[in-house]
C-alpha atoms as a PDB file:
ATOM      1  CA  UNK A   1      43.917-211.787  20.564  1.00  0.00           C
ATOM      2  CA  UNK A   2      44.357-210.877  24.142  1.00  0.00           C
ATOM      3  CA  UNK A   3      46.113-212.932  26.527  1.00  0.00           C
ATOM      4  CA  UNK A   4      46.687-212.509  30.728  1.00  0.00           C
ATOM      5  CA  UNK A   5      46.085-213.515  33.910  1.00  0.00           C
ATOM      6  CA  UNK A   6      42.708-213.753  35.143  1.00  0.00           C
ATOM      7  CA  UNK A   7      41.275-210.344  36.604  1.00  0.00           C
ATOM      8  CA  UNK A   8      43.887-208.137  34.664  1.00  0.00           C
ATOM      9  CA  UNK A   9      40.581-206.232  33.103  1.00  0.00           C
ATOM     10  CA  UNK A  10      41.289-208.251  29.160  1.00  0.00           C
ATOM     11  CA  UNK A  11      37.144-208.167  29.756  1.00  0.00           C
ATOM     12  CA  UNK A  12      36.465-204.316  30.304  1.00  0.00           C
ATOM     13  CA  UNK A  13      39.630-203.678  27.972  1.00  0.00           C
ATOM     14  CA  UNK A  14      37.630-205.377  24.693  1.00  0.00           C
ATOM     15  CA  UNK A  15      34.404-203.741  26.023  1.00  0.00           C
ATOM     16  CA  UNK A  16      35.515-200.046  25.751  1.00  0.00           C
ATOM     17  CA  UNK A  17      38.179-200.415  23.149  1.00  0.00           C
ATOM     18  CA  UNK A  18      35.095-201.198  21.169  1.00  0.00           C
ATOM     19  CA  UNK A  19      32.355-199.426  23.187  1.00  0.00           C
ATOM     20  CA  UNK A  20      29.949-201.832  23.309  1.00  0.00           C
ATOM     21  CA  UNK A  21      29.384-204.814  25.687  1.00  0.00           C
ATOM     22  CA  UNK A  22      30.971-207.970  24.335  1.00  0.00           C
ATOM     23  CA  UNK A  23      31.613-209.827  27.001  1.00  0.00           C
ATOM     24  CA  UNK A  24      29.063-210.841  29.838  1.00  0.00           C
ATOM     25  CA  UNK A  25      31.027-210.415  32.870  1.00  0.00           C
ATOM     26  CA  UNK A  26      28.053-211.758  34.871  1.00  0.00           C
ATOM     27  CA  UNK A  27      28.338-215.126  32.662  1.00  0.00           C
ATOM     28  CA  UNK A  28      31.974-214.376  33.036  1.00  0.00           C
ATOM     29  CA  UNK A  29      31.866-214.596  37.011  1.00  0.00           C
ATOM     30  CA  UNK A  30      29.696-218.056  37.533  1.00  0.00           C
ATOM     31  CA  UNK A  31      31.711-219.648  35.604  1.00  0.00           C
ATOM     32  CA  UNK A  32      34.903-218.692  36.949  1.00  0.00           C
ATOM     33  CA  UNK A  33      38.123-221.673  37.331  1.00  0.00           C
ATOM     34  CA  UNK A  34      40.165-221.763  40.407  1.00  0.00           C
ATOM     35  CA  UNK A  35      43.485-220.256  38.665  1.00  0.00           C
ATOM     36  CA  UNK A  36      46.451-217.969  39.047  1.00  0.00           C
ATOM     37  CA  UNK A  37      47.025-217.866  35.718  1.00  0.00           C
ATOM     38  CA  UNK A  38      44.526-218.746  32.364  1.00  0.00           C
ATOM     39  CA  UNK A  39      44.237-218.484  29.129  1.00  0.00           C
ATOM     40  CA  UNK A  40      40.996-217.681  26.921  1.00  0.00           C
ATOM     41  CA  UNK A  41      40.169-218.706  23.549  1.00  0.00           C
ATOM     42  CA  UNK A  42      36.645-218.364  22.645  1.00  0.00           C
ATOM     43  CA  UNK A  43      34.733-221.015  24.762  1.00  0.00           C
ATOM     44  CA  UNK A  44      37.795-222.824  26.216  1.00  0.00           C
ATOM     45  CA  UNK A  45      40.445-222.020  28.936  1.00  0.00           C
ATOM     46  CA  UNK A  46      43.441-223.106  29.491  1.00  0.00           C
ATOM     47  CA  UNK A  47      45.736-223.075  32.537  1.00  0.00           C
ATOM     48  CA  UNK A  48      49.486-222.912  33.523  1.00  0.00           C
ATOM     49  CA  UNK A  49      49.335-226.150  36.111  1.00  0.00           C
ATOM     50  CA  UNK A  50      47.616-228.386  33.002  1.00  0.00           C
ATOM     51  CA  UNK A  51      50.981-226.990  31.018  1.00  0.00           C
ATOM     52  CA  UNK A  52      48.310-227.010  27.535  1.00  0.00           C
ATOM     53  CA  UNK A  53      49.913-224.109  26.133  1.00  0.00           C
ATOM     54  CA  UNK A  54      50.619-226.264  22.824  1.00  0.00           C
ATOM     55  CA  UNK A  55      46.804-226.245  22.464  1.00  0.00           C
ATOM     56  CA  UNK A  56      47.163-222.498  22.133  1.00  0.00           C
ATOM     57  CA  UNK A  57      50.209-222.337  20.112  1.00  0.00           C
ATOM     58  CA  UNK A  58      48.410-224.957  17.787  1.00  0.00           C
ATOM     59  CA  UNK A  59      45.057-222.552  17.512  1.00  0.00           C
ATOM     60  CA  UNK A  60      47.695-220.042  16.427  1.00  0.00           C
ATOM     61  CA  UNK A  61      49.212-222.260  13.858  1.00  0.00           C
ATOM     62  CA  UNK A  62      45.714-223.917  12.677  1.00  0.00           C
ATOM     63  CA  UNK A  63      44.242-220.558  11.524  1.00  0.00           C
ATOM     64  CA  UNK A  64      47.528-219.891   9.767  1.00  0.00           C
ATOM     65  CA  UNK A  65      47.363-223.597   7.760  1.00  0.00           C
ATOM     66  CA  UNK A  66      43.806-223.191   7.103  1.00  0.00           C
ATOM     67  CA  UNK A  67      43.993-219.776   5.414  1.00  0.00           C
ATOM     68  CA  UNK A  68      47.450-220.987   3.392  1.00  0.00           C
ATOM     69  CA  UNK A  69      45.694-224.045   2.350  1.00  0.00           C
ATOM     70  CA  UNK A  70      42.611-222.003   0.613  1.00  0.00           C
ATOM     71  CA  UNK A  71      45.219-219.679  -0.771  1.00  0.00           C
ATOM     72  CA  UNK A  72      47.196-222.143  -2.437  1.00  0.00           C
ATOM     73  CA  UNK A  73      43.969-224.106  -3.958  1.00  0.00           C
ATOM     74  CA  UNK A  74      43.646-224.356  -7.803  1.00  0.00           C
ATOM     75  CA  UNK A  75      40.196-223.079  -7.485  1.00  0.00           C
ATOM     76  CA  UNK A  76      40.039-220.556  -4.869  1.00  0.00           C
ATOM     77  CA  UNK A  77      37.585-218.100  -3.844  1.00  0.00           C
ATOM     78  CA  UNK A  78      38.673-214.427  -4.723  1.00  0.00           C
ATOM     79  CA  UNK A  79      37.536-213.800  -0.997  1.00  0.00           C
ATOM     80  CA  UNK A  80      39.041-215.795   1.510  1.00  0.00           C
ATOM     81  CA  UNK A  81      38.091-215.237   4.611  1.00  0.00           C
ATOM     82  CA  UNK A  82      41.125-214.541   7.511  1.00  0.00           C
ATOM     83  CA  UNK A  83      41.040-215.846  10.504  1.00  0.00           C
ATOM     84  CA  UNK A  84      44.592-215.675  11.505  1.00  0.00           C
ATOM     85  CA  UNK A  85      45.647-214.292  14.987  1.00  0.00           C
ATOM     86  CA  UNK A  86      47.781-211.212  13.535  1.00  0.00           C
ATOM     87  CA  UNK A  87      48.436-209.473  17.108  1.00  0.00           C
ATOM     88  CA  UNK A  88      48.349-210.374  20.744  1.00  0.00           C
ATOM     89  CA  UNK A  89      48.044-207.644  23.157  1.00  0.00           C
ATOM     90  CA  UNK A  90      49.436-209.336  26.302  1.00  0.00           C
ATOM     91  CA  UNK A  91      48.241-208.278  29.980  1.00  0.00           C
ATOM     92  CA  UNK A  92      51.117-208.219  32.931  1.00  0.00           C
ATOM     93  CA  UNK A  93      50.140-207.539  36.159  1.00  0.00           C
ATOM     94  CA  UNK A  94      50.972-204.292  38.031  1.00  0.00           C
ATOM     95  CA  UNK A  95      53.569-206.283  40.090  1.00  0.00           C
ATOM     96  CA  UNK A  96      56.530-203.614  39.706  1.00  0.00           C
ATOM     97  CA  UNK A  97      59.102-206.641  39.610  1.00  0.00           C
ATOM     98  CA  UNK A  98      59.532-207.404  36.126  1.00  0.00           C
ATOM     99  CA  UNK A  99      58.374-210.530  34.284  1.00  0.00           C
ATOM    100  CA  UNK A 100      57.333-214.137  35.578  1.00  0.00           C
ATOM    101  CA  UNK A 101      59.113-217.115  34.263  1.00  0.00           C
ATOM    102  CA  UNK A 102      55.915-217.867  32.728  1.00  0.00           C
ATOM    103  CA  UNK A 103      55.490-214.262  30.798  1.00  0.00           C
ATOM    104  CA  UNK A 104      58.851-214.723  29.493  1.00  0.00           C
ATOM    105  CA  UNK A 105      59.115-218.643  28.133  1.00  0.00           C
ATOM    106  CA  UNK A 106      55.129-217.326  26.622  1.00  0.00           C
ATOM    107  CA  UNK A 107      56.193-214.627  25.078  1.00  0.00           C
ATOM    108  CA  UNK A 108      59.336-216.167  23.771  1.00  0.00           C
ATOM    109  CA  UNK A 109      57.106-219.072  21.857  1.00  0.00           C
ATOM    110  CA  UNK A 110      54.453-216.505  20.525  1.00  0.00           C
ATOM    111  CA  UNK A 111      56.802-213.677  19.223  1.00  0.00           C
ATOM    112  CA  UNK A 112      57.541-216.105  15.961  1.00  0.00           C
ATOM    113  CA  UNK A 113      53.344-216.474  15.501  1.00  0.00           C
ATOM    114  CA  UNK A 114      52.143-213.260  15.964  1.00  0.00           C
ATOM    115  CA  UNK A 115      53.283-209.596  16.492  1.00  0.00           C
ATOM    116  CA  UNK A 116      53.183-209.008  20.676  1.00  0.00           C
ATOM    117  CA  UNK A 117      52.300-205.648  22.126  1.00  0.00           C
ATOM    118  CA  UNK A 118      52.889-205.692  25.966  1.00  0.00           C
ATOM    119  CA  UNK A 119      50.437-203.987  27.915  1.00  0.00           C
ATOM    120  CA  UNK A 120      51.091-203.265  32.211  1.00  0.00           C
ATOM    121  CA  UNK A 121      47.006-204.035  33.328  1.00  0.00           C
ATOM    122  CA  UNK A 122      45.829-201.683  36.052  1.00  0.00           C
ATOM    123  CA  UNK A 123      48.638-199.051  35.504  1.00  0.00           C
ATOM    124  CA  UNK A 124      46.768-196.373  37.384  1.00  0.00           C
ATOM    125  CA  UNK A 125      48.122-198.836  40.635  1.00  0.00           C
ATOM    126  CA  UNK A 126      51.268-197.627  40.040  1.00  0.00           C
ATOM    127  CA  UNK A 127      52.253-194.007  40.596  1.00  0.00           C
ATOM    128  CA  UNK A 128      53.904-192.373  37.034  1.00  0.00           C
ATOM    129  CA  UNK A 129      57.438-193.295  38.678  1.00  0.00           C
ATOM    130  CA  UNK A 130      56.559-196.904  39.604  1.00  0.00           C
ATOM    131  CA  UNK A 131      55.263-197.459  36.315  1.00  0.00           C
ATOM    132  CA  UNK A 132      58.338-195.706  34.294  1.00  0.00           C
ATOM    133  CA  UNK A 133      60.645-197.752  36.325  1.00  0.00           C
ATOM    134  CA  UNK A 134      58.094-200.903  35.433  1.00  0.00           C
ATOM    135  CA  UNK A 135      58.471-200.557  31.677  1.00  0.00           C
ATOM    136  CA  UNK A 136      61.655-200.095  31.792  1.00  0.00           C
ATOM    137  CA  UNK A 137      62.752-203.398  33.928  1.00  0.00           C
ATOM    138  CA  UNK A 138      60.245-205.099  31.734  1.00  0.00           C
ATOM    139  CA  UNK A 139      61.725-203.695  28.360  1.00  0.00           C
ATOM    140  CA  UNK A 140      64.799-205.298  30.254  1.00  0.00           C
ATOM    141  CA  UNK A 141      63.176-208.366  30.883  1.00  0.00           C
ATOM    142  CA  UNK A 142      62.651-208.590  27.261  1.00  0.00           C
ATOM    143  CA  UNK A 143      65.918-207.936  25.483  1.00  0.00           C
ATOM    144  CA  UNK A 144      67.449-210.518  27.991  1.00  0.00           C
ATOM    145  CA  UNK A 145      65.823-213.002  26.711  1.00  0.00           C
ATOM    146  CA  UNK A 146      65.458-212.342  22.863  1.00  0.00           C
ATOM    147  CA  UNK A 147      61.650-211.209  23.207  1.00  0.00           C
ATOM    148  CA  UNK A 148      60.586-208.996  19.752  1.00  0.00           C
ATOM    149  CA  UNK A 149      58.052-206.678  20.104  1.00  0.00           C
ATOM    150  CA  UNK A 150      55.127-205.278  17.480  1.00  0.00           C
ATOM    151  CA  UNK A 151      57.259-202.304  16.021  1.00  0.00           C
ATOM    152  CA  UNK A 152      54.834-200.013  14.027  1.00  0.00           C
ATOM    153  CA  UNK A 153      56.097-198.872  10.701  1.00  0.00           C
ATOM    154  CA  UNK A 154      57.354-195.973  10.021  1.00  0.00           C
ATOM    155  CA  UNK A 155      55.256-193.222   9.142  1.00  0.00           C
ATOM    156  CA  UNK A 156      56.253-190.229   7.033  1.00  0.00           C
ATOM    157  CA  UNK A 157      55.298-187.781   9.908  1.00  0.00           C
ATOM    158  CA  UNK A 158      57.466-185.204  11.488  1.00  0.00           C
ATOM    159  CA  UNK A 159      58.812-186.433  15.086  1.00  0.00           C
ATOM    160  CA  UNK A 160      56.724-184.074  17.073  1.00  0.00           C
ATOM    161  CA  UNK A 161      53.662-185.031  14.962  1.00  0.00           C
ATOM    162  CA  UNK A 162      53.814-188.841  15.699  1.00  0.00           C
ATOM    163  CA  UNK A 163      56.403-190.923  17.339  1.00  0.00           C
ATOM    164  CA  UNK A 164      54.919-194.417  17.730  1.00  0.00           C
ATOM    165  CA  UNK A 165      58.319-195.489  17.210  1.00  0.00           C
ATOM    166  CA  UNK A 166      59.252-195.006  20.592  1.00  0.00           C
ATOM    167  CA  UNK A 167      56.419-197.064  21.992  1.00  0.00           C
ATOM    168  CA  UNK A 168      57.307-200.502  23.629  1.00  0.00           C
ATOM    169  CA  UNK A 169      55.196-201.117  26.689  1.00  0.00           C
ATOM    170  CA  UNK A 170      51.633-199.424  27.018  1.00  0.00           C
ATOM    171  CA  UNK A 171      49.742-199.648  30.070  1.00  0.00           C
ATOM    172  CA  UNK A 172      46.032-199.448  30.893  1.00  0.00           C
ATOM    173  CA  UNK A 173      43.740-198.327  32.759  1.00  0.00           C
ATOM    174  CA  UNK A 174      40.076-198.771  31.339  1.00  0.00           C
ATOM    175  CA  UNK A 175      36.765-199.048  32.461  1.00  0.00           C
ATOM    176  CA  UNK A 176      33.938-198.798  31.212  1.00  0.00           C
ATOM    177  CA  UNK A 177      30.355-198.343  32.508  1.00  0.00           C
ATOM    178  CA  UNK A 178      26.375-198.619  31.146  1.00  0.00           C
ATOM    179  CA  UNK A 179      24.828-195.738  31.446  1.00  0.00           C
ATOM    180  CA  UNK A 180      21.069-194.925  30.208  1.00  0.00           C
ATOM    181  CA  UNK A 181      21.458-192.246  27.614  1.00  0.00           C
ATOM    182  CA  UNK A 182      18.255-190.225  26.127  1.00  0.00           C
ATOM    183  CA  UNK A 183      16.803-192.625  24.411  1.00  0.00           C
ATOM    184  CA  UNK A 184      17.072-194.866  27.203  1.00  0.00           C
ATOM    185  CA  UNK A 185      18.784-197.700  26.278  1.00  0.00           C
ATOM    186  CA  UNK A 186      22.240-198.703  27.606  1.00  0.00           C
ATOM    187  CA  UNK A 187      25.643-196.564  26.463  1.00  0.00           C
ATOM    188  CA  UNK A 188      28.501-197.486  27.088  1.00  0.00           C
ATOM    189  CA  UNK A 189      30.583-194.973  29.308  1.00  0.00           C
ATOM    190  CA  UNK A 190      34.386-195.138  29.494  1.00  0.00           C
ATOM    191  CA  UNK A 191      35.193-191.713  31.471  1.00  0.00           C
ATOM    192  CA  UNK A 192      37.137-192.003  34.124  1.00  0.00           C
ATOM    193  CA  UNK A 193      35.649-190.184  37.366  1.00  0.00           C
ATOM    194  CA  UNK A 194      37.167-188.901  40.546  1.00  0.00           C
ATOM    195  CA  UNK A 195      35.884-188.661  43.551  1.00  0.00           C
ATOM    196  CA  UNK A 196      37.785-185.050  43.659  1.00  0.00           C
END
């Protein structure tokens, strides 16, 4: 699951994490809502000034029930089929200033659903100082108010192998672009290019 503010990039995140268009941005664009703040679930938004967040929490919750109740049934498929959020990667703006009011009392009621990995949108806004400092008033943010991150397990490589341990906030950057490749049809390009 991927959760943020509108225009973070969540969009052109999913499409070149998987390198393939998913999303239609141009559906995406008419049928934009008036909001500071959403949130997406499949075919259905939800926003901050309509305080529904319980619908999302209960989405959460649902997929959970309905995958206990088929494992708990006397006669049970061998396959059951999961559909339970197990990770949300959750956008913050680029801001600088730490965590909204609203980031914080969200995160607090997901972190008991579903593991959180935090994830500063647009980081290439910030210069490599700006977005150091960011993380680390964020990670501040965070153990003020009792948020628990995703925390990888640990692996049995060598420190300067591997240390995904010491990850807490990732940032972002992504975009991706169609490009016509030999065969011409449509690739999917995620390069980054400069105008220097």
């Amino acid at each position: 699951m991927v959760v943020g503010q509108s225009g973070l990039g969540k969009s052109t995140f999913l499409n070149t994490l998987f390198m393939a268009e998913l999303l239609d941005r141009k559906h995406e664009e008419s049928s934009k809502i008036k909001s500071t703040v959403s949130i997406e679930i499949k075919t259905f938004r939800l926003t901050e000034n309509d305080v529904k967040l319980k619908v999302f929490f209960k989405y959460i919750d649902d997929r959970f029930a309905d995958y206990l109740a088929e494992e708990t049934k006397i006669d049970r498929s061998t396959r059951i089929e999961d559909k339970r959020v197990h990770l949300c990667i959750y956008f913050i703006p680029p801001t600088g200033h730490g965590l909204k009011q609203l980031d914080i009392t969200f995160m607090q009621a997901l972190q008991d659903r579903v593991n959180i990995v935090p994830v500063i949108a647009k980081a290439d806004t910030l210069t490599p100082t700006e977005l150091g400092d960011f993380k680390l008033q964020i990670m501040e943010d965070m153990r003020k108010n009792n948020i628990s991150l995703y925390k990888p397990p640990d692996f049995d490589y060598e420190q300067q192998q591997l240390d995904v341990n010491g990850w807490s906030v990732s940032s972002t950057n992504g975009r991706a672009q169609s490009k016509q490749n030999a065969g011409n049809s449509a690739q999917l390009d995620s390069s980054k290019r400069f105008p220097f």
